[in-house]
C-alpha atoms as a PDB file:
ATOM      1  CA  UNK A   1      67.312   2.898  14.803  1.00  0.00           C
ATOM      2  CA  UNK A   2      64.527   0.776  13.984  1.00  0.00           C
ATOM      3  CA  UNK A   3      62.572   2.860  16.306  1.00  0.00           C
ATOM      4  CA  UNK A   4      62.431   5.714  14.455  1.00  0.00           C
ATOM      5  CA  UNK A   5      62.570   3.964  10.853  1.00  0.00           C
ATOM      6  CA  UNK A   6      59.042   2.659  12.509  1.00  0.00           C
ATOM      7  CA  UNK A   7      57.601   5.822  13.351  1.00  0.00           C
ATOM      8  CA  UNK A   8      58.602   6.936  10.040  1.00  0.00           C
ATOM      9  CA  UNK A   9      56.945   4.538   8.449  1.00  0.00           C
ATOM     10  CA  UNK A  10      53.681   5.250  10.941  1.00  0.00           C
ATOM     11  CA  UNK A  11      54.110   9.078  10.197  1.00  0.00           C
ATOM     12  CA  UNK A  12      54.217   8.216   6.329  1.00  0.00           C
ATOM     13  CA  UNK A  13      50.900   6.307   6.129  1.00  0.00           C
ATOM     14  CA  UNK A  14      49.107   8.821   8.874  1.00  0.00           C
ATOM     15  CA  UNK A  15      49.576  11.347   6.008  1.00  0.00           C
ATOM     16  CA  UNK A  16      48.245   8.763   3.318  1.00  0.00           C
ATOM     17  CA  UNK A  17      45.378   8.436   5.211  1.00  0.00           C
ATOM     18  CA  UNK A  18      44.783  11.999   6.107  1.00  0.00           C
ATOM     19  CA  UNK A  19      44.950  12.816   1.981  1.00  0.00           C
ATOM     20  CA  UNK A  20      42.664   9.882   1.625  1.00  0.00           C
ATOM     21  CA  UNK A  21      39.981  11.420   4.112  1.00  0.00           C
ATOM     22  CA  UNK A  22      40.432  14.668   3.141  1.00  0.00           C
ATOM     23  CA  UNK A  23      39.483  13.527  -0.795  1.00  0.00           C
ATOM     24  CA  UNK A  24      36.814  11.638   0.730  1.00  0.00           C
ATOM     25  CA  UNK A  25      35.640  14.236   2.699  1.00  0.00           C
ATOM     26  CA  UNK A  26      36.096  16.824  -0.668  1.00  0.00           C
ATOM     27  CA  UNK A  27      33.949  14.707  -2.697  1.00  0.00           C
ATOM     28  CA  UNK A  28      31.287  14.125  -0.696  1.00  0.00           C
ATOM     29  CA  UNK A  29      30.592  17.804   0.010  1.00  0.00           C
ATOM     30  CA  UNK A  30      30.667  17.921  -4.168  1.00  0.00           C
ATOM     31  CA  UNK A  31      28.086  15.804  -4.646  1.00  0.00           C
ATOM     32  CA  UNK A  32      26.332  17.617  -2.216  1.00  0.00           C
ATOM     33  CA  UNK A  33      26.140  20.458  -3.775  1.00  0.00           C
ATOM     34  CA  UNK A  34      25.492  18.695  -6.968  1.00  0.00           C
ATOM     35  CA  UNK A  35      22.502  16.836  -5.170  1.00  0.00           C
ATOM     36  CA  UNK A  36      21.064  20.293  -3.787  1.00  0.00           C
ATOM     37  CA  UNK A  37      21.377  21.968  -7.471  1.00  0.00           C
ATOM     38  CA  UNK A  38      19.588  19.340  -8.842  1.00  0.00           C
ATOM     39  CA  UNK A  39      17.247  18.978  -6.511  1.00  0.00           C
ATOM     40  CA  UNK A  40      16.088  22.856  -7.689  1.00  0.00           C
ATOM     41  CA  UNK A  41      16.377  22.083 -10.952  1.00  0.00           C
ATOM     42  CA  UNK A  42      13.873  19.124  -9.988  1.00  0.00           C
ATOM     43  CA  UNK A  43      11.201  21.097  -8.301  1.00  0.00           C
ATOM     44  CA  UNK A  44      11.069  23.726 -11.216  1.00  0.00           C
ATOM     45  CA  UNK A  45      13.431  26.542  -9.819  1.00  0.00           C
ATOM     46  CA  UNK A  46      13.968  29.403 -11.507  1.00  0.00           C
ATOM     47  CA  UNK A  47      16.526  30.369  -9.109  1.00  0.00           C
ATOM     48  CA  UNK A  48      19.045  28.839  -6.695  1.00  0.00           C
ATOM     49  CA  UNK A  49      20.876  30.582  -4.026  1.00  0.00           C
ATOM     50  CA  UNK A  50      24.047  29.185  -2.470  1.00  0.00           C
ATOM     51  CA  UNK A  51      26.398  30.155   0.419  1.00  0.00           C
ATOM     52  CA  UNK A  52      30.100  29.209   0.598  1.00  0.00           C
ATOM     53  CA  UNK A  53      31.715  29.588   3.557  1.00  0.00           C
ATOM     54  CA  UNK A  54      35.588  29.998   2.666  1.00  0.00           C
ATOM     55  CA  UNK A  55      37.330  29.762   5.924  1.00  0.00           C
ATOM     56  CA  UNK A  56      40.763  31.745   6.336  1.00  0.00           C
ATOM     57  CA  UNK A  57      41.277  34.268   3.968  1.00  0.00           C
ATOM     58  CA  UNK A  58      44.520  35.522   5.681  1.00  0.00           C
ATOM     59  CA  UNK A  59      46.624  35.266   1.740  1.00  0.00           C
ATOM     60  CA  UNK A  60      45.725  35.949  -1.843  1.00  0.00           C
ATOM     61  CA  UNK A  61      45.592  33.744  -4.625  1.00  0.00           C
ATOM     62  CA  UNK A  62      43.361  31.329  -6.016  1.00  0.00           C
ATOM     63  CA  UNK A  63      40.007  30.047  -4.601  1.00  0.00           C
ATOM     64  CA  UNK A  64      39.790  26.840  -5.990  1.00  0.00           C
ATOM     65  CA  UNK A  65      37.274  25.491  -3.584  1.00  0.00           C
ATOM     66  CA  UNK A  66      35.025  28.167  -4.610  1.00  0.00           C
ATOM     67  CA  UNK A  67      35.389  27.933  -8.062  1.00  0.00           C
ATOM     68  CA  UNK A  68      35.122  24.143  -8.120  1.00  0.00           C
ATOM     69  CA  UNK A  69      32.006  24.631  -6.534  1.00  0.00           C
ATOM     70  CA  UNK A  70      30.474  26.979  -9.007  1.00  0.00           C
ATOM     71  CA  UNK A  71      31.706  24.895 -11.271  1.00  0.00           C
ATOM     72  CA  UNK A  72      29.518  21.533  -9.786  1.00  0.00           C
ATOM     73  CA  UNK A  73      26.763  23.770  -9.649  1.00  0.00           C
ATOM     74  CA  UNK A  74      26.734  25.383 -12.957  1.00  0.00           C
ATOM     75  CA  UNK A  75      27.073  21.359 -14.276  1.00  0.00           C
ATOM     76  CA  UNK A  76      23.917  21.106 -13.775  1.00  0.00           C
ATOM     77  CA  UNK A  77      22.353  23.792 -15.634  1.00  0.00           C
ATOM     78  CA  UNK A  78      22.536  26.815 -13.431  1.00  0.00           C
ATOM     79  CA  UNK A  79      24.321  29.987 -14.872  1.00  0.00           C
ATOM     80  CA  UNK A  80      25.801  32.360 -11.958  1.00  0.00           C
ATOM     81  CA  UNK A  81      24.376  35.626 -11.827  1.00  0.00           C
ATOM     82  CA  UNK A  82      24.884  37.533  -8.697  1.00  0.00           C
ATOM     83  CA  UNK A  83      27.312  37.203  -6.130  1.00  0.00           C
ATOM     84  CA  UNK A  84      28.305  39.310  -3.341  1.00  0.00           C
ATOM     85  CA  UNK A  85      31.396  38.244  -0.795  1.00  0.00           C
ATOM     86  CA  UNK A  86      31.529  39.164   3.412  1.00  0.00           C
ATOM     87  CA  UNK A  87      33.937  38.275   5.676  1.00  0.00           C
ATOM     88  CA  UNK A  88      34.343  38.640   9.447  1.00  0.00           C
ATOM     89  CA  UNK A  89      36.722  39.827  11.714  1.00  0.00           C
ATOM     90  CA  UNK A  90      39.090  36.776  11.986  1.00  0.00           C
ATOM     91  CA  UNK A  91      39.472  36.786   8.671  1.00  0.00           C
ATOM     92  CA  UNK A  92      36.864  33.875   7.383  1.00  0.00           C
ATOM     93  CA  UNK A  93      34.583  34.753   4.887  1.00  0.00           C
ATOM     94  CA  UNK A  94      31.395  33.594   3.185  1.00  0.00           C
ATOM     95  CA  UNK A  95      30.645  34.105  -0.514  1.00  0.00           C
ATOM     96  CA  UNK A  96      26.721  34.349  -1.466  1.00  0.00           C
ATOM     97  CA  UNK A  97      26.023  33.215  -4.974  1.00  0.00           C
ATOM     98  CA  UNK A  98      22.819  33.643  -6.691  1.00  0.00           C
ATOM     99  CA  UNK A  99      22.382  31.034  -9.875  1.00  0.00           C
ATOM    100  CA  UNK A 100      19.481  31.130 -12.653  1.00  0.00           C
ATOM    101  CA  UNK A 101      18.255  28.743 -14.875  1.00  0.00           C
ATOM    102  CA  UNK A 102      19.411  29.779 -18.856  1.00  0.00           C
ATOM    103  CA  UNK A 103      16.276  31.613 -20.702  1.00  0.00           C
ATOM    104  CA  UNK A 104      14.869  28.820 -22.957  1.00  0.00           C
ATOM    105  CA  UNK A 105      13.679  29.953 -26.383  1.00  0.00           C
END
């Protein structure tokens, strides 16, 4: 019995830590994105292109990832204008985003 209440408890924190990493992991490639929109927005770009690359797409519904992304970039100051989505045959796919900087007056 105290066997398995032990590899409960070691099952139970192995998912902690995965959730933990994955966050981690989520964040970083974030501020990534952030960094490389800025970056443009830094060296006088008029125009930023970005490629996500989604993963499975074997399901409909929400892509959060995606969005959140647009989201990080348009943060910064970028407005999306174009996009165009591919995918392959196993079912990943790749979204190509093109972003401008607003007209300013």
């Amino acid at each position: 019995m105290a066997f398995v209440q032990n590899v409960k408890g070691f099952v139970k924190q192995a998912k902690r830590s995965l959730a933990e990493t994955a966050a981690s992991v989520k964040a970083a490639k974030l501020q990534s994105i952030r960094d490389d929109a800025q970056k443009a927005v830094d060296d006088g770009r008029v125009v930023f292109a970005y490629r996500i690359d989604e993963g499975s797409l074997n399901r409909s519904g929400s892509l959060g990832s995606v969005a959140e992304q647009i989201e990080v970039i348009e943060k910064v100051g970028w407005q999306l204008d174009q996009s165009t989505f591919t995918h392959d045959n196993e079912g990943s796919a790749s979204a190509f985003l093109i972003f401008r900087r607003p007209a300013t007056p």
